[in-house]
Protein backbone atom coordinates (compact mmCIF):
# COMPACT_ATOMS: atom_id res chain seq x y z
CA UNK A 1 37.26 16.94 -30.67
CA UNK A 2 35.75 16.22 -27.37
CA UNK A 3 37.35 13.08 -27.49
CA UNK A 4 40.78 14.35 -27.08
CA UNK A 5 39.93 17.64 -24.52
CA UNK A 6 38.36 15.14 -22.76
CA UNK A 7 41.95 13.24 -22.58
CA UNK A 8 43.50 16.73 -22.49
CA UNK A 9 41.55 17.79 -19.56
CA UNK A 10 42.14 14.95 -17.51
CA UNK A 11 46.14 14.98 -18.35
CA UNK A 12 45.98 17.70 -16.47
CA UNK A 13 44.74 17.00 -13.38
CA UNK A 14 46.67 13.78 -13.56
CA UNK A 15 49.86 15.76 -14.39
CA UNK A 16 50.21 13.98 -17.37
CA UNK A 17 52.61 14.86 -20.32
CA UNK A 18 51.40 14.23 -23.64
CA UNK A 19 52.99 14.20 -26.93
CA UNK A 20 50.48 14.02 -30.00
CA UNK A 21 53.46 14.26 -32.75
CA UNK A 22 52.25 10.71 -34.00
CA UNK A 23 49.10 12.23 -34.52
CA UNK A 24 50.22 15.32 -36.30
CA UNK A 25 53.62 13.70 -38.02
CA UNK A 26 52.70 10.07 -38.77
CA UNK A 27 55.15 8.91 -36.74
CA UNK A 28 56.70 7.92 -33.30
CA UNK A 29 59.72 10.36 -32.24
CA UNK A 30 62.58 8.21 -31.88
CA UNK A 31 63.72 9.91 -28.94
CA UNK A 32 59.94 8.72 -27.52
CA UNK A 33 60.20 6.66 -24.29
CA UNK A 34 56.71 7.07 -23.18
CA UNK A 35 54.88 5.32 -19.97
CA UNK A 36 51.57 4.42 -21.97
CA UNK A 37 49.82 4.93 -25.64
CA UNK A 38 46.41 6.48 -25.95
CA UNK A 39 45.43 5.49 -29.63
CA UNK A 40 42.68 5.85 -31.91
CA UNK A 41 43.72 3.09 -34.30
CA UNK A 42 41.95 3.97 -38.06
CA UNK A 43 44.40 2.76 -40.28
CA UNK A 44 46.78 0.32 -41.71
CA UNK A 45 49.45 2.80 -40.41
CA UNK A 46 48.39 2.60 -36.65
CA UNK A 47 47.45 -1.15 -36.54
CA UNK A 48 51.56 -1.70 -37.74
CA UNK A 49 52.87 1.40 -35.45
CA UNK A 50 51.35 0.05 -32.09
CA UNK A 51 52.70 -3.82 -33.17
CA UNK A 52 56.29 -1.88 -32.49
CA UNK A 53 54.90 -0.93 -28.96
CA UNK A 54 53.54 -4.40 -27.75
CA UNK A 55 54.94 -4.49 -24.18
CA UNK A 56 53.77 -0.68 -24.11
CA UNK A 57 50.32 -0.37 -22.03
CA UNK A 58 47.82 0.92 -24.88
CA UNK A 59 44.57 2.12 -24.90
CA UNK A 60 42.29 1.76 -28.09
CA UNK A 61 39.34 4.43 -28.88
CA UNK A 62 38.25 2.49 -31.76
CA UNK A 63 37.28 -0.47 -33.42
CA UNK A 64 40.25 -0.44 -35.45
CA UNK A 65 40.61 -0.70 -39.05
CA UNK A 66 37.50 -2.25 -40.76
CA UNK A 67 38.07 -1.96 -44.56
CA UNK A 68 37.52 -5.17 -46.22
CA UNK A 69 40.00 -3.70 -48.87
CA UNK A 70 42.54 -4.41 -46.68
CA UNK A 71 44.46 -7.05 -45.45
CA UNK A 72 42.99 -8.95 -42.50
CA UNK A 73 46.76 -8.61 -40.56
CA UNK A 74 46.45 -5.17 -41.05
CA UNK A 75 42.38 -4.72 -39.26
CA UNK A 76 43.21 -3.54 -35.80
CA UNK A 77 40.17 -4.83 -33.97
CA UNK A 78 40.54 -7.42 -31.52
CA UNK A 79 44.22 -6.66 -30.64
CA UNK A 80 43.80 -7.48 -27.27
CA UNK A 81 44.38 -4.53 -25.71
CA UNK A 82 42.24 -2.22 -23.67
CA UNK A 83 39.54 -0.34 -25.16
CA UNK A 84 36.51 2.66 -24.63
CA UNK A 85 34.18 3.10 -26.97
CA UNK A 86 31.70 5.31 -27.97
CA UNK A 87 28.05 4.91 -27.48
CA UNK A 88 27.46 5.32 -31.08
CA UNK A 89 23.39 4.32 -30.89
CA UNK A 90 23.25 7.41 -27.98
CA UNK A 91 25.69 9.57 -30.38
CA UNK A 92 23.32 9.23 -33.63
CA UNK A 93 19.84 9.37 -31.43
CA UNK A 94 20.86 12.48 -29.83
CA UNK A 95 21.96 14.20 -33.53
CA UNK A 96 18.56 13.21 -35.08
CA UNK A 97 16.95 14.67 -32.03
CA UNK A 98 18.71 17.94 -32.55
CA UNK A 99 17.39 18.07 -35.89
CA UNK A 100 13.60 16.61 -35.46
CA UNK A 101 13.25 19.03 -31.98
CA UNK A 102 13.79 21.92 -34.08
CA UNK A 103 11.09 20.89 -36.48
CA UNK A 104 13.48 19.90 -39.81
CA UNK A 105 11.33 17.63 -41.88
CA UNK A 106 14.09 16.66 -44.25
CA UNK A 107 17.68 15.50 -42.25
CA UNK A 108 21.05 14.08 -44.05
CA UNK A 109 23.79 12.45 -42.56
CA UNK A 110 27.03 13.15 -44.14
CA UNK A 111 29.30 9.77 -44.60
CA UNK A 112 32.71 11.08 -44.44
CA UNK A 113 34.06 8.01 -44.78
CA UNK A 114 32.27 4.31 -44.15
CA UNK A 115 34.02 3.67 -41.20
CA UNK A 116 32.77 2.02 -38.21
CA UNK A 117 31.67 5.10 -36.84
CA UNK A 118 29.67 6.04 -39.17
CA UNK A 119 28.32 2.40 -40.16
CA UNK A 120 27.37 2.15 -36.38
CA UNK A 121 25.46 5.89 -36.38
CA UNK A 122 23.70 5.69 -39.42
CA UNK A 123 20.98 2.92 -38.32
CA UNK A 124 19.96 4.51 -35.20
CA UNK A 125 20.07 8.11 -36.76
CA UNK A 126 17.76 6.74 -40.06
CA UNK A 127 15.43 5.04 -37.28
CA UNK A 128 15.32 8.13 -35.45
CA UNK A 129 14.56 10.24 -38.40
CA UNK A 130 11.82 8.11 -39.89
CA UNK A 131 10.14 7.49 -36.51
CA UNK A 132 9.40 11.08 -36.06
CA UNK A 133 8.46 11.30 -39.70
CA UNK A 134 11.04 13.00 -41.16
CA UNK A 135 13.16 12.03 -44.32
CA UNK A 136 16.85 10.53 -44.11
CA UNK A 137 19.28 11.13 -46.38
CA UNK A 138 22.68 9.58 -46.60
CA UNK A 139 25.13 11.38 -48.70
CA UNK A 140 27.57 8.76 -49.80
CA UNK A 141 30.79 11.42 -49.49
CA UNK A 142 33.31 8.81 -48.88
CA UNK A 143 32.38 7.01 -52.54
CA UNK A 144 32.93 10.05 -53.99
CA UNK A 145 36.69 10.73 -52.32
CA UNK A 146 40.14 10.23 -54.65
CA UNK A 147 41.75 7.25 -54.01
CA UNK A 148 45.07 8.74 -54.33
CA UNK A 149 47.56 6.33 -56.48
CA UNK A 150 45.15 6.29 -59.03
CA UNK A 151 43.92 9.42 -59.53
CA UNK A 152 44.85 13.21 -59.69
CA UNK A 153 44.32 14.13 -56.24
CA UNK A 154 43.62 17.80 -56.81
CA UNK A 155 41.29 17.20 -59.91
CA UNK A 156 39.59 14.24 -57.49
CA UNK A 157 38.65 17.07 -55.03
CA UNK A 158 37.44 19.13 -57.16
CA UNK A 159 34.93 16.78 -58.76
CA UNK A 160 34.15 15.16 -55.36
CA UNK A 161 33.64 18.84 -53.99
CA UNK A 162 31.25 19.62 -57.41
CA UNK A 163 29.43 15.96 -56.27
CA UNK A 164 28.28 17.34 -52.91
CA UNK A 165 27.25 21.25 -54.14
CA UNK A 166 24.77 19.41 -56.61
CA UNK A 167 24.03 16.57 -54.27
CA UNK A 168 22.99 19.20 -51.41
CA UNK A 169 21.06 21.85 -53.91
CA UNK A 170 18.60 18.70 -55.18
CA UNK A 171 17.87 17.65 -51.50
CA UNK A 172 14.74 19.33 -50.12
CA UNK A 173 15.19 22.75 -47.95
CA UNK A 174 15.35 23.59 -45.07
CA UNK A 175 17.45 20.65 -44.39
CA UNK A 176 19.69 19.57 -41.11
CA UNK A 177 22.83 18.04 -42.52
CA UNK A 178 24.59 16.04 -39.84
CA UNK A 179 27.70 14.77 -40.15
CA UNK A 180 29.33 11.61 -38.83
CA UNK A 181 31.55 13.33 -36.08
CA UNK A 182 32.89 16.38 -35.10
C-alpha cells in the first residue's frame, strides 16, 4: 500500500516506532502506551476504538465510516481530529489514463466495496473513460459480497466469486479492469 510505506518510510527517518497490531489483530495491545495514532478509520470497529483514545493525538486517512446501514454514532467522519486525504479525482484520472494511453477501448472499474473511496473515484474515472471514447464499466463486486450473519460465508464466496468469472467473460475484450485501490 503506498499509503502505509509512505508512513513506513518516513518512521524511519523520524525514528519512529510503529506498532500495526491493531491493524493486523483488531485490537489495541493493552500494554500500548503510544505518543500518537495514525488511523485509517473504515469501520464501526475503528470509529468506537479511537473514542477510547480521545486525549491521544490522531491522525485520520479517511473519511470515516459512510454506510447508511449504520448507525449515525458509529460514522467516523467529522470527528474532529486531524486528517489527509487522498486526491481521489487525481487518483481515478490518472487510472483511466493508464488504460485509454495504451489504447483499451473497453475499461471496468472494480467496486470492491462502495466506500467513499470508491464512490469518490468512480465519477472522475467514468468521465475520463467516456471523454476519450472508451466504454466504462462498473462491476458492482461489493453487492455481490456475503453479509456474514446471514449467510454461509464460504458458499457466499463461492457464488460471489462465480458472479465476477461470468460478469468479466460477457464484458468486451481486450479490457483494462481497474480496481478501486491497491
Amino acid at each position: 500500500y503506498p499509503l502505509r510505506s509512505g508512513i513506513a518510510r518516513y518512521a524511519r527517518e523520524a525514528n519512529w516506532i510503529l506498532d500495526d497490531t491493531y491493524t493486523n489483530m483488531g485490537l489495541v495491545p493493552v500494554w500500548w502506551r503510544g505518543d500518537g495514532i495514525l488511523a485509517l478509520i473504515t469501520n464501526p470497529k475503528d470509529a468506537v476504538a479511537q473514542r477510547h483514545f480521545s486525549k491521544m493525538p490522531l491522525v485520520d486517512f479517511s473519511k470515516g465510516w459512510i454506510a447508511k446501514s449504520k448507525p449515525q454514532k458509529y460514522r467516523a467522519a467529522g470527528i474532529r481530529r486531524a486528517r489527509v486525504l487522498y486526491d481521489n479525482e487525481m487518483i481515478a484520472r490518472l487510472g483511466a489514463d493508464h488504460f485509454v494511453e495504451r489504447g483499451f477501448k473497453h475499461i471496468a472499474l472494480l467496486n470492491g466495496g462502495n466506500y467513499w473511496m470508491e464512490q469518490e473515484r468512480i465519477s472522475t474515472f467514468r468521465k475520463t473513460v467516456e471523454t476519450a471514447n472508451a466504454h466504462f464499466y462498473e462491476l458492482k463486486y461489493y453487492k455481490h459480497l456475503p453479509f456474514y450473519g446471514h449467510h454461509k460465508p464460504l458458499i457466499d464466496n463461492f457464488l460471489t466469486h462465480r458472479w465476477l468469472v461470468k460478469t468479466l467473460r460477457a464484458l468486451p475484450k481486450p479490457l483494462g479492469i481497474a480496481v478501486a485501490a491497491d
